[in-house]
C-alpha atoms as a PDB file:
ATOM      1  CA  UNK A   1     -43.664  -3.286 -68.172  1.00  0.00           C
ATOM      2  CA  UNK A   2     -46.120  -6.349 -67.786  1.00  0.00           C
ATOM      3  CA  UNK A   3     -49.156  -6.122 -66.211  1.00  0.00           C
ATOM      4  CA  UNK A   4     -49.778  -8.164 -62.944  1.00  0.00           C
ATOM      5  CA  UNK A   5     -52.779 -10.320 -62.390  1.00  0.00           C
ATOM      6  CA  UNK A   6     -53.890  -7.680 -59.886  1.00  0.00           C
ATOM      7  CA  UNK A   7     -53.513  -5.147 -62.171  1.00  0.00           C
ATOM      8  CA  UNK A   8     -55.786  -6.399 -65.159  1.00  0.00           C
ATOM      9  CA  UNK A   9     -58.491  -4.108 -65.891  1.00  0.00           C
ATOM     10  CA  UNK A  10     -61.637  -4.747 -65.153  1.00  0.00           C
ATOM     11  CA  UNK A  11     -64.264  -5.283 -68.566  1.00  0.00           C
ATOM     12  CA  UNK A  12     -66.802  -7.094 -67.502  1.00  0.00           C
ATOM     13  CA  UNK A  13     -68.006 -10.744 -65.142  1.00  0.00           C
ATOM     14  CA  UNK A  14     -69.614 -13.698 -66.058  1.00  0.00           C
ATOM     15  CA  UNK A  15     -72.938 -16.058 -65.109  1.00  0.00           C
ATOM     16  CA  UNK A  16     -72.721 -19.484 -65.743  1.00  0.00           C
ATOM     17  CA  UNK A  17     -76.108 -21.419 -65.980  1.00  0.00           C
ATOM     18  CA  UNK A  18     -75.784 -24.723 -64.222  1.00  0.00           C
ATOM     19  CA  UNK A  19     -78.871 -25.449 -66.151  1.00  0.00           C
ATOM     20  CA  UNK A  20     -76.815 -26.059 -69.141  1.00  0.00           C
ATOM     21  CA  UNK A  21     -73.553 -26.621 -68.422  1.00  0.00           C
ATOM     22  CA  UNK A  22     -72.380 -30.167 -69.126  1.00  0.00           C
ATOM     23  CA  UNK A  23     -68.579 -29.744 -67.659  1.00  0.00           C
ATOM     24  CA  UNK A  24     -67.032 -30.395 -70.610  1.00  0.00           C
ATOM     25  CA  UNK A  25     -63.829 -28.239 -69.390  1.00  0.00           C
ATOM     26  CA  UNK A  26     -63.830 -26.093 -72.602  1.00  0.00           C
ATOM     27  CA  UNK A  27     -64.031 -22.625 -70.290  1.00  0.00           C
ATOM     28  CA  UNK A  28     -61.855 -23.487 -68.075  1.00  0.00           C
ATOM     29  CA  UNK A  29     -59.251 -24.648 -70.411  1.00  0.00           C
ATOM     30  CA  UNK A  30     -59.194 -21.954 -72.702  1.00  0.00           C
ATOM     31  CA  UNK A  31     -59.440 -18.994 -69.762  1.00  0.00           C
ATOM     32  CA  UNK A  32     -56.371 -16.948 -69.798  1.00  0.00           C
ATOM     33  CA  UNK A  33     -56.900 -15.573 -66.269  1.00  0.00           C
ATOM     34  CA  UNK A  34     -57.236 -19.154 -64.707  1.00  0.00           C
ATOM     35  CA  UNK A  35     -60.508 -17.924 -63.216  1.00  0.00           C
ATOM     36  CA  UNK A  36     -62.566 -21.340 -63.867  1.00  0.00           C
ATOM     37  CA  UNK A  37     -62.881 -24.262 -62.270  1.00  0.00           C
ATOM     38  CA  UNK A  38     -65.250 -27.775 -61.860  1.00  0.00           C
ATOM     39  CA  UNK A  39     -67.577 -27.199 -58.827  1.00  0.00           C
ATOM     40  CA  UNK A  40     -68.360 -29.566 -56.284  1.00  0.00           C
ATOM     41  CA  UNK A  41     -71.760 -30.271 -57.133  1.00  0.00           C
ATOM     42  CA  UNK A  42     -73.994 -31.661 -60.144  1.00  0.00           C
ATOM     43  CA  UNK A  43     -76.636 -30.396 -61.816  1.00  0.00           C
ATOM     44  CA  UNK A  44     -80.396 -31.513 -62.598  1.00  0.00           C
ATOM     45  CA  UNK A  45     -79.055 -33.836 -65.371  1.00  0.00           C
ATOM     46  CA  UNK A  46     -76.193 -35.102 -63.268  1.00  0.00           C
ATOM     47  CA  UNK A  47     -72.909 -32.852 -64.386  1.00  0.00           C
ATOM     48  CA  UNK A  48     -70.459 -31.178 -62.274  1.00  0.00           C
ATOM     49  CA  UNK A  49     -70.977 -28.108 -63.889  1.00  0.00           C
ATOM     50  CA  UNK A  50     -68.429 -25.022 -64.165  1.00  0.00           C
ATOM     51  CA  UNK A  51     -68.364 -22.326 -61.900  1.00  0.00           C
ATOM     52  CA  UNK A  52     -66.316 -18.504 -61.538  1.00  0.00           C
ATOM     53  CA  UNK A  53     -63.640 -19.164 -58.513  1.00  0.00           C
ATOM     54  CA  UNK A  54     -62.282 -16.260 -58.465  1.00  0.00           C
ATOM     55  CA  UNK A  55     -64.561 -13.174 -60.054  1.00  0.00           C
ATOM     56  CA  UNK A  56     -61.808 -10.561 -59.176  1.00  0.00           C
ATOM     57  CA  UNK A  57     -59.502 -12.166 -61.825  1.00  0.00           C
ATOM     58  CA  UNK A  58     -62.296 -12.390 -64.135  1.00  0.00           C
ATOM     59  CA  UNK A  59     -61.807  -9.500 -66.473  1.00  0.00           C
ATOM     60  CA  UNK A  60     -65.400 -10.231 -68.891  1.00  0.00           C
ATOM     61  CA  UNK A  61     -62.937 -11.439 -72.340  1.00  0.00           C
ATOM     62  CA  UNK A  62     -65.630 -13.413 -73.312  1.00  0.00           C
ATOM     63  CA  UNK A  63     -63.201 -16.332 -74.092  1.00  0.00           C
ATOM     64  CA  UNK A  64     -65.039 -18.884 -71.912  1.00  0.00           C
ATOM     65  CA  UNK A  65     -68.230 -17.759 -73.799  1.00  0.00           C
ATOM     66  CA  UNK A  66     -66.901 -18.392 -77.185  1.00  0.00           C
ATOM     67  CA  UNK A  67     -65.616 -21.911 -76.715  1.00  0.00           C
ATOM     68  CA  UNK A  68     -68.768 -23.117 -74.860  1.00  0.00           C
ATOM     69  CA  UNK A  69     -70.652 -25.541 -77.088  1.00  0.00           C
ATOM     70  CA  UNK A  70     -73.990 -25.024 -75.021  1.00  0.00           C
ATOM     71  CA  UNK A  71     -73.939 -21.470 -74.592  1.00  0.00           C
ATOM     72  CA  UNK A  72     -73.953 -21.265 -71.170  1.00  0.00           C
ATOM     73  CA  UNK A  73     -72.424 -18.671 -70.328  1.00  0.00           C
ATOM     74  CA  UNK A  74     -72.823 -14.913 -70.248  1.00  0.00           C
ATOM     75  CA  UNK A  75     -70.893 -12.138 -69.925  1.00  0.00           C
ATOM     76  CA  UNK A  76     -71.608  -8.425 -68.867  1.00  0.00           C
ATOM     77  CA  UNK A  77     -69.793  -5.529 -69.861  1.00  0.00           C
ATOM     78  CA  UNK A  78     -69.561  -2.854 -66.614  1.00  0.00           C
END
């Protein structure tokens, strides 16, 4: 039987820094629970920086934090 997206277990969250981000997409490309997404704003150097939309979905893989090439982003285990 497959597992629903309400259904996924819960691992973990993540924090992205807007600090850091440069919006290159790789997070939200590579997420497999379609959690990520551009946000609406910039940052202090002038990205549009990624941001969690949907934190429920987000079960703390870690996948976002692997493929970011300025390691911002964390992820915490509950």
């Amino acid at each position: 039987m497959a597992e629903t997206k309400s259904k996924t277990r819960k691992r973990g969250y993540i924090e992205i820094d807007g600090t850091f981000c440069k919006g290159c997409g790789m997070c939200i490309h590579f997420c497999p629970q379609e959690c990520l997404a551009l946000s609406g704003g910039i940052n202090a150097s002038g990205y549009v920086t990624a941001v969690c939309v949907d934190r429920d979905r987000c079960t703390g893989c870690a996948t976002c934090a692997l493929v970011c090439p300025e390691a911002a982003i964390e992820v915490y285990r509950v």
